[in-house]
PDB file of N, CA and C in Angstrom:
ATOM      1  N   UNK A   1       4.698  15.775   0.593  1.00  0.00           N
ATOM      2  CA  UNK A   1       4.062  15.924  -0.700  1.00  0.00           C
ATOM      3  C   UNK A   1       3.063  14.787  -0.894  1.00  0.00           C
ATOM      4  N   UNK A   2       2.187  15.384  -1.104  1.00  0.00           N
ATOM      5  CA  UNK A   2       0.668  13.932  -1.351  1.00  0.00           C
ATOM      6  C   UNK A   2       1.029  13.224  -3.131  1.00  0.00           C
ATOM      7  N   UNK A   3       1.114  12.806  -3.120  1.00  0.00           N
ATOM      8  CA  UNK A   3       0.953  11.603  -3.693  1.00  0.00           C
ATOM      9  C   UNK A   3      -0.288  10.692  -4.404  1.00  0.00           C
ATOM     10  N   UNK A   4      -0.649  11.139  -5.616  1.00  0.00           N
ATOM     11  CA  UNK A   4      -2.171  10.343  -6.041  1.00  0.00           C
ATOM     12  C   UNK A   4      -1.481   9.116  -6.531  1.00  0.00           C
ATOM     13  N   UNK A   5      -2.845   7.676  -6.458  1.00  0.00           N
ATOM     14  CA  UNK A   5      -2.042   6.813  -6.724  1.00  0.00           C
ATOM     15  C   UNK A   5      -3.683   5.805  -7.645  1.00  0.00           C
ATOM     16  N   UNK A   6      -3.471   5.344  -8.355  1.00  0.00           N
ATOM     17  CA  UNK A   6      -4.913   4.850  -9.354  1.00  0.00           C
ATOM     18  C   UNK A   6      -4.365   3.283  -8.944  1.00  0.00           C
ATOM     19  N   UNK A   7      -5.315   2.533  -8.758  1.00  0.00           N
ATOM     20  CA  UNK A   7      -5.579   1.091  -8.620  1.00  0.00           C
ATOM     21  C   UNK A   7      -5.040   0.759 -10.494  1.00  0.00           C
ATOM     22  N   UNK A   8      -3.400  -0.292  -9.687  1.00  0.00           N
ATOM     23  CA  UNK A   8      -2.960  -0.992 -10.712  1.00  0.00           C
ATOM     24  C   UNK A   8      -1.905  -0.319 -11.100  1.00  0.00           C
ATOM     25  N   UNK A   9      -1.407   0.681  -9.918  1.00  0.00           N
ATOM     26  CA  UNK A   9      -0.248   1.127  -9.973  1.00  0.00           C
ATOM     27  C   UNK A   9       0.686   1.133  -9.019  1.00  0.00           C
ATOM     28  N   UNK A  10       1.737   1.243  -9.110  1.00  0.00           N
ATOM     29  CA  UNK A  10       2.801   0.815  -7.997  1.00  0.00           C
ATOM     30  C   UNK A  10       3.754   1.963  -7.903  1.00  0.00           C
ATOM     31  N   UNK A  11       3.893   2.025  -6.450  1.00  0.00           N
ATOM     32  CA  UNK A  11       4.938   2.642  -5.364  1.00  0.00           C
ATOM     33  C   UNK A  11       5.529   2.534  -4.561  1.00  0.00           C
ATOM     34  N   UNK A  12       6.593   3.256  -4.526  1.00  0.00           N
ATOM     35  CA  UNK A  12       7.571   2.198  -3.571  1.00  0.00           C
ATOM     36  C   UNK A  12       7.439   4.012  -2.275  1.00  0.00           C
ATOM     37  N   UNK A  13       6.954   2.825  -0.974  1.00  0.00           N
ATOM     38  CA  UNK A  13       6.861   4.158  -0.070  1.00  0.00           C
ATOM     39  C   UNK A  13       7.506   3.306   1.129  1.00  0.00           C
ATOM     40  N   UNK A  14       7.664   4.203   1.958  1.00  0.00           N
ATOM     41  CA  UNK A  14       7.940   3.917   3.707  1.00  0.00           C
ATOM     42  C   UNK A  14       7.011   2.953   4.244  1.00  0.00           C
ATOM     43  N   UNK A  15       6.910   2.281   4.781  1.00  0.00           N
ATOM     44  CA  UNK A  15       5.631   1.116   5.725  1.00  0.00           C
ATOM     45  C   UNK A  15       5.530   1.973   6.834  1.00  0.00           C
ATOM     46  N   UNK A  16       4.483   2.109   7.440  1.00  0.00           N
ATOM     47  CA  UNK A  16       3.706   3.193   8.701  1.00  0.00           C
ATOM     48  C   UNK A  16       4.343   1.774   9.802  1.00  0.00           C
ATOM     49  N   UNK A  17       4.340   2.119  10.695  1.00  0.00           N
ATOM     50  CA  UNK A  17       4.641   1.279  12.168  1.00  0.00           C
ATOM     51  C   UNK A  17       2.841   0.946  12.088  1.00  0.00           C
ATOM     52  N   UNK A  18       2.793   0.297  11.341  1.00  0.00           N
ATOM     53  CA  UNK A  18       0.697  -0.283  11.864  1.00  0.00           C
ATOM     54  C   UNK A  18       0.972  -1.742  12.108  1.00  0.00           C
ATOM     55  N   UNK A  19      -0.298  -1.689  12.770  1.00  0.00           N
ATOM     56  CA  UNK A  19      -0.078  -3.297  13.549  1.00  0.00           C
ATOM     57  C   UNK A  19       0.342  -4.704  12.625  1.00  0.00           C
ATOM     58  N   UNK A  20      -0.418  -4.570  11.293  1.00  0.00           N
ATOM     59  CA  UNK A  20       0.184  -5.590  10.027  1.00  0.00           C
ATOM     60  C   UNK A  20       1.559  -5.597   9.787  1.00  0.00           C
ATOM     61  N   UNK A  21       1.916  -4.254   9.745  1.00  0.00           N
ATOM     62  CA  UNK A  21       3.566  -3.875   9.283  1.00  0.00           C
ATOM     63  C   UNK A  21       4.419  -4.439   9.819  1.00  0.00           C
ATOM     64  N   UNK A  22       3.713  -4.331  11.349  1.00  0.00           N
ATOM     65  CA  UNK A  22       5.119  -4.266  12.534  1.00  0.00           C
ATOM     66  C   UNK A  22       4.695  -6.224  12.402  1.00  0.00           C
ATOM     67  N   UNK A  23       3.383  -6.632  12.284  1.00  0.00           N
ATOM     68  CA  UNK A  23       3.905  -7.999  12.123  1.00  0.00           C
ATOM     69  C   UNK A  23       4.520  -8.729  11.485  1.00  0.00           C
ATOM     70  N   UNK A  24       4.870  -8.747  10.143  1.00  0.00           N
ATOM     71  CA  UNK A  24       5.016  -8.905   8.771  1.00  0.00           C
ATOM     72  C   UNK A  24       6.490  -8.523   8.980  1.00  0.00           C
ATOM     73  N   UNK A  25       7.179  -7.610   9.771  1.00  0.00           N
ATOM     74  CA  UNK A  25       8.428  -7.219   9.990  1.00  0.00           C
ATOM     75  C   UNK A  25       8.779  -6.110   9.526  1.00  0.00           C
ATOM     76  N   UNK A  26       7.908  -5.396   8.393  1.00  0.00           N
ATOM     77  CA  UNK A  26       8.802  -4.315   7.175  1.00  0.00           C
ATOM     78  C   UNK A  26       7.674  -2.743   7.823  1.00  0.00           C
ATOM     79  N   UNK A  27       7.602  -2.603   8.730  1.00  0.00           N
ATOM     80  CA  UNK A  27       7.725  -1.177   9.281  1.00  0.00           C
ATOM     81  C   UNK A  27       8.548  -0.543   9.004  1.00  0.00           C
ATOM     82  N   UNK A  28       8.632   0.668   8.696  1.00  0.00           N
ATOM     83  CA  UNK A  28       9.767   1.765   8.631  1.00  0.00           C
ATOM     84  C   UNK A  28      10.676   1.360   7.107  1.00  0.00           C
ATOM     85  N   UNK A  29      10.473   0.027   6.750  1.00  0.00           N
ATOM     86  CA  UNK A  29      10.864  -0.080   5.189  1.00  0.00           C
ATOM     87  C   UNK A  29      10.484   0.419   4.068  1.00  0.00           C
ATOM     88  N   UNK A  30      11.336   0.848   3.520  1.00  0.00           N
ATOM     89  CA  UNK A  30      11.000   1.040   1.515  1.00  0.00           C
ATOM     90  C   UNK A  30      10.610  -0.150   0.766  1.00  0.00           C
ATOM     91  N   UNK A  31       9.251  -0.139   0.521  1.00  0.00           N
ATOM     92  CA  UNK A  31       9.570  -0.967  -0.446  1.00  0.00           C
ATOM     93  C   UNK A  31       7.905  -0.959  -1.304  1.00  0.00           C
ATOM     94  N   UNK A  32       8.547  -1.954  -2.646  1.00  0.00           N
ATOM     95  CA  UNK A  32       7.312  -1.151  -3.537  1.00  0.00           C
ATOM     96  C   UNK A  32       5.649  -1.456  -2.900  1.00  0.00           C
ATOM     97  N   UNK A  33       4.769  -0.987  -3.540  1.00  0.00           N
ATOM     98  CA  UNK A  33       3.169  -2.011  -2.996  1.00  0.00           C
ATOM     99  C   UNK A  33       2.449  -1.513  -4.460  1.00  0.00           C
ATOM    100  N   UNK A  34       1.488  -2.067  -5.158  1.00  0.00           N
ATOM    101  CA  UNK A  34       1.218  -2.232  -5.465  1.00  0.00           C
ATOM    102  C   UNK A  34      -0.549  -2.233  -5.121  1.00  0.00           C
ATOM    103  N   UNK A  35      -1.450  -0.857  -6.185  1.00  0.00           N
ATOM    104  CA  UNK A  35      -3.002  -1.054  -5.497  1.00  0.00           C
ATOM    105  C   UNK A  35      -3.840  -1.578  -5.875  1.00  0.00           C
ATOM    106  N   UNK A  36      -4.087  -2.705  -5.824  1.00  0.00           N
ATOM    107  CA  UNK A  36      -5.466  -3.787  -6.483  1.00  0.00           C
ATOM    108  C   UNK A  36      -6.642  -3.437  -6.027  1.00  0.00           C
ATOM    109  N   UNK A  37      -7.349  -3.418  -6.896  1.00  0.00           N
ATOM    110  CA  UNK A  37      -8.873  -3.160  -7.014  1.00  0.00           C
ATOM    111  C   UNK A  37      -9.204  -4.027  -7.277  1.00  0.00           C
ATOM    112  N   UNK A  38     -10.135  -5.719  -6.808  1.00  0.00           N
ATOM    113  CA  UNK A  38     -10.913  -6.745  -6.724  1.00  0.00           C
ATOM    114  C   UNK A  38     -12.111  -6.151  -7.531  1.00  0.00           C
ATOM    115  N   UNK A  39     -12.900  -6.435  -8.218  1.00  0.00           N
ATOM    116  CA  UNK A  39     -13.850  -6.278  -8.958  1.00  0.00           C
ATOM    117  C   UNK A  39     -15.096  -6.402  -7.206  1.00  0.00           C
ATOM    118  N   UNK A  40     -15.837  -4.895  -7.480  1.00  0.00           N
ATOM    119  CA  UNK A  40     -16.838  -4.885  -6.099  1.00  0.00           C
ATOM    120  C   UNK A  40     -16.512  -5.452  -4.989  1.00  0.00           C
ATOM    121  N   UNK A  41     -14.575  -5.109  -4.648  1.00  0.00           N
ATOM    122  CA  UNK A  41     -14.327  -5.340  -3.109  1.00  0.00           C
ATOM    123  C   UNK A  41     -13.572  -3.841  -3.173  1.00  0.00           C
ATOM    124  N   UNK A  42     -12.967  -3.564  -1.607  1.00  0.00           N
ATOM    125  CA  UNK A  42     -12.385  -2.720  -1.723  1.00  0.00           C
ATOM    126  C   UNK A  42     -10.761  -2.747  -1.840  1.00  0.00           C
ATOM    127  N   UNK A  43     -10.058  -1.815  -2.378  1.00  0.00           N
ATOM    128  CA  UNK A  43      -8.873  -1.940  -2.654  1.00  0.00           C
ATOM    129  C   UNK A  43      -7.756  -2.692  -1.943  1.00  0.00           C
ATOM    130  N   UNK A  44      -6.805  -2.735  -2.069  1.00  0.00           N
ATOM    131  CA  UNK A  44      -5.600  -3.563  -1.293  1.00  0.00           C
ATOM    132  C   UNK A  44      -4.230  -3.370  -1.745  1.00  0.00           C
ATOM    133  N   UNK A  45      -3.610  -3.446  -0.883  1.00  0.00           N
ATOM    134  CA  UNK A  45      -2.055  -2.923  -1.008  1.00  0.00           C
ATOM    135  C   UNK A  45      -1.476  -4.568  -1.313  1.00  0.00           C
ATOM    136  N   UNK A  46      -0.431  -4.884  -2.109  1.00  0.00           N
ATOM    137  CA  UNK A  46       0.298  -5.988  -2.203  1.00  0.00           C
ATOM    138  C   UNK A  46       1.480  -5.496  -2.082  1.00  0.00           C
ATOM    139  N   UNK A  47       2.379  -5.746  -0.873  1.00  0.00           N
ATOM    140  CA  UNK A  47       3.450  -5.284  -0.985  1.00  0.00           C
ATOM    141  C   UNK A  47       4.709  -6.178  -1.826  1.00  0.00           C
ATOM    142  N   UNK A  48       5.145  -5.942  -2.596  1.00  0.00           N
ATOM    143  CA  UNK A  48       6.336  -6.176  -3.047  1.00  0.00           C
ATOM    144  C   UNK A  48       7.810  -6.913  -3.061  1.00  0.00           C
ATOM    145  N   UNK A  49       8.822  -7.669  -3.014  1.00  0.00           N
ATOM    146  CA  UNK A  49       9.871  -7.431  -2.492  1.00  0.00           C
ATOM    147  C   UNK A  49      10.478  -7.162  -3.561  1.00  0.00           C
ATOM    148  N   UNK A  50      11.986  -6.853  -3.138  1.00  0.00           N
ATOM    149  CA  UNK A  50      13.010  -6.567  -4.312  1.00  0.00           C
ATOM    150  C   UNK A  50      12.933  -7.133  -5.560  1.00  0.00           C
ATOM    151  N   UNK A  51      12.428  -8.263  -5.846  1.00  0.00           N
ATOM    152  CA  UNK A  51      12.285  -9.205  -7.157  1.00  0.00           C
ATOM    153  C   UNK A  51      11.348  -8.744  -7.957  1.00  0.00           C
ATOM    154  N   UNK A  52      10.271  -8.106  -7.124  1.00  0.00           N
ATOM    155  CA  UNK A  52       8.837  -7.748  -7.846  1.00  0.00           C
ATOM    156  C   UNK A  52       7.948  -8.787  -7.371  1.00  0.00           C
ATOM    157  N   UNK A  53       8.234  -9.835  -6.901  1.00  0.00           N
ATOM    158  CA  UNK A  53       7.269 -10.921  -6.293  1.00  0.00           C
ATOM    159  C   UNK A  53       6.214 -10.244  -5.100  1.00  0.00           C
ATOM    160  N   UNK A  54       4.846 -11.095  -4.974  1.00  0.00           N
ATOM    161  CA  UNK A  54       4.214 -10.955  -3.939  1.00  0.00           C
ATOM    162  C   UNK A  54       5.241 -11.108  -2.516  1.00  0.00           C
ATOM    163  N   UNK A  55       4.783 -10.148  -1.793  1.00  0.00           N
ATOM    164  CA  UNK A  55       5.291 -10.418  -0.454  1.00  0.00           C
ATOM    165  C   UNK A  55       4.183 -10.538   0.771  1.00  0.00           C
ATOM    166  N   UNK A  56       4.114 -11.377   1.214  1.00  0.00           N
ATOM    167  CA  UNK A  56       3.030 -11.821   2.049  1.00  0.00           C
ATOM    168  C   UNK A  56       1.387 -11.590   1.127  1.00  0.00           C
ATOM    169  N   UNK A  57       0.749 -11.263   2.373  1.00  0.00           N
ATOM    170  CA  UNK A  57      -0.899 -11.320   1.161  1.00  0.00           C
ATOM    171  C   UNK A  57      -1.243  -9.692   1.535  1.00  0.00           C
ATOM    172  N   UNK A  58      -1.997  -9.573   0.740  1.00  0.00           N
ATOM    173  CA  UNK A  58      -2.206  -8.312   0.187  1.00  0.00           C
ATOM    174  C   UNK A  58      -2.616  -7.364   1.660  1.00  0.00           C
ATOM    175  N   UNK A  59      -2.842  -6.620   1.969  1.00  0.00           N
ATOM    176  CA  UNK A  59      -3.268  -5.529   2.798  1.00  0.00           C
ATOM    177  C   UNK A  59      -4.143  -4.394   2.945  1.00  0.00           C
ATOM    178  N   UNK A  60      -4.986  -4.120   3.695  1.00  0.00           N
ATOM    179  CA  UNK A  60      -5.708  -2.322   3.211  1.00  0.00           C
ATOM    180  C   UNK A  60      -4.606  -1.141   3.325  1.00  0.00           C
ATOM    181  N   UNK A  61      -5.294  -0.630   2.558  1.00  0.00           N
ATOM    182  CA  UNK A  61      -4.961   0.764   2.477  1.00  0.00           C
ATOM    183  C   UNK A  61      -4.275   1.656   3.714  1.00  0.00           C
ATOM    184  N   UNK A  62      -5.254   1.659   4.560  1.00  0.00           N
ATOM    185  CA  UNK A  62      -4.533   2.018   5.990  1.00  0.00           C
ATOM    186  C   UNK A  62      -3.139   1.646   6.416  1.00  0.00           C
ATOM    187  N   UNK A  63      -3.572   0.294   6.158  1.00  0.00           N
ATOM    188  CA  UNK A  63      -2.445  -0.422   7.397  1.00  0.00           C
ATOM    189  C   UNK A  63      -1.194  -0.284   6.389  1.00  0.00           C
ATOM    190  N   UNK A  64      -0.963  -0.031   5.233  1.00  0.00           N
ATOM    191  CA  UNK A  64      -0.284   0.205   4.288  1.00  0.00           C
ATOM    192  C   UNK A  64       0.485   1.859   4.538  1.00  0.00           C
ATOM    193  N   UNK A  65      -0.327   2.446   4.511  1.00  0.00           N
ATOM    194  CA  UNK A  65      -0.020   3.816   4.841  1.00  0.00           C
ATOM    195  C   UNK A  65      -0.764   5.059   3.903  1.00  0.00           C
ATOM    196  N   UNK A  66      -1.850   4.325   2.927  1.00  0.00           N
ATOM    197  CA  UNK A  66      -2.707   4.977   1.920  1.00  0.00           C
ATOM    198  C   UNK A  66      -3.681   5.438   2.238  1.00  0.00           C
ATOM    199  N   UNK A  67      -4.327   6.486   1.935  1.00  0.00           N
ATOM    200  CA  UNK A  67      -5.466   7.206   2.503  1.00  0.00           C
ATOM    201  C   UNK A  67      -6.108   7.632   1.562  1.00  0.00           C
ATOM    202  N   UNK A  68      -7.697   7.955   1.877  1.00  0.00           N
ATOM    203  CA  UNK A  68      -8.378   8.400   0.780  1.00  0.00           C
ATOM    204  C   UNK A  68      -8.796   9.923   0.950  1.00  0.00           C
ATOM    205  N   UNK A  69      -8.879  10.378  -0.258  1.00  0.00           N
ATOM    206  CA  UNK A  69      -9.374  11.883   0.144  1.00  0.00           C
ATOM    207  C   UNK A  69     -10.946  12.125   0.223  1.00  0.00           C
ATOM    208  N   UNK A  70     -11.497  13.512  -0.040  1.00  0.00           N
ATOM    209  CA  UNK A  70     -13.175  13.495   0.039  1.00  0.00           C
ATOM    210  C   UNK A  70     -13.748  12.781  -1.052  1.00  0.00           C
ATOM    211  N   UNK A  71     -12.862  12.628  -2.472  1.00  0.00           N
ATOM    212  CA  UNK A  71     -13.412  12.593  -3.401  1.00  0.00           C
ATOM    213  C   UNK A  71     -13.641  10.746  -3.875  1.00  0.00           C
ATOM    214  N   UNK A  72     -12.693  10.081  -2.644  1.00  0.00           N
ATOM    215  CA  UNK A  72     -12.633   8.872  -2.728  1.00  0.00           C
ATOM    216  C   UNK A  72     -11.298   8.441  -3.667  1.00  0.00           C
ATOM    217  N   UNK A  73     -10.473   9.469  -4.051  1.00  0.00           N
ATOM    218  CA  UNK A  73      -9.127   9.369  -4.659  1.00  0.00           C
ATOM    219  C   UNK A  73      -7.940   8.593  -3.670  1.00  0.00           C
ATOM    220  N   UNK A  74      -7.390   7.578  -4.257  1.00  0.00           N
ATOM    221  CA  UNK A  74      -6.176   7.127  -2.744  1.00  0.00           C
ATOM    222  C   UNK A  74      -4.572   7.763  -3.105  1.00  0.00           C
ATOM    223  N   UNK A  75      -4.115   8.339  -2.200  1.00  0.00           N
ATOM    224  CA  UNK A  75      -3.135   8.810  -2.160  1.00  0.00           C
ATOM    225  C   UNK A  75      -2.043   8.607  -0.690  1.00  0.00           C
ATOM    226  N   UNK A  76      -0.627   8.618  -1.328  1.00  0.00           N
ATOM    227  CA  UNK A  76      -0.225   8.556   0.282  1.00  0.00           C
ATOM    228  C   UNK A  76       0.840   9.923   0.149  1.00  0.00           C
ATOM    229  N   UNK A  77       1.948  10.144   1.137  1.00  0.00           N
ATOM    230  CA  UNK A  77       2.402  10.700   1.486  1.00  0.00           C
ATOM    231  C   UNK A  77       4.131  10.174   1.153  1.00  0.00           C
ATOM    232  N   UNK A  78       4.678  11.256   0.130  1.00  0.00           N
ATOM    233  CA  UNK A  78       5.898  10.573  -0.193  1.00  0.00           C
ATOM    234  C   UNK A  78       7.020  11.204   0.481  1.00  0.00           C
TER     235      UNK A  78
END
């Protein structure tokens, strides 16, 4: 099921096995992220931990597991 998701909102999804993930350790984990929109940069995933705290530094979209559609909407896959 796709999943729309608006910058400045949070979800808690699966981590993709991507090369950040698998460094960072939390591949194949649940856990929340969070999508920041930088004023004229492009978006970024902050992943989460259980507390709600930052967990490491923020991430793209990709390596997160978020994708964009034609319309430039980001959504992932729940």
């Amino acid at each position: 099921m796709i999943v729309y998701v608006a910058p400045g909102e949070t979800r808690s999804v699966v981590l993709p096995y991507s090369e950040v993930c698998m460094y960072l350790q939390v591949a194949g984990r649940r856990m929340r992220c969070e999508i920041q929109a930088p004023d004229g940069r492009s978006p970024a995933v902050q992943l989460l931990d259980d507390d709600g705290r930052p967990f490491s530094f923020p991430i793209t979209l990709g390596e997160a597991g978020f994708h964009r559609d034609g319309q430039g909407r980001i959504y992932t896959e729940s």
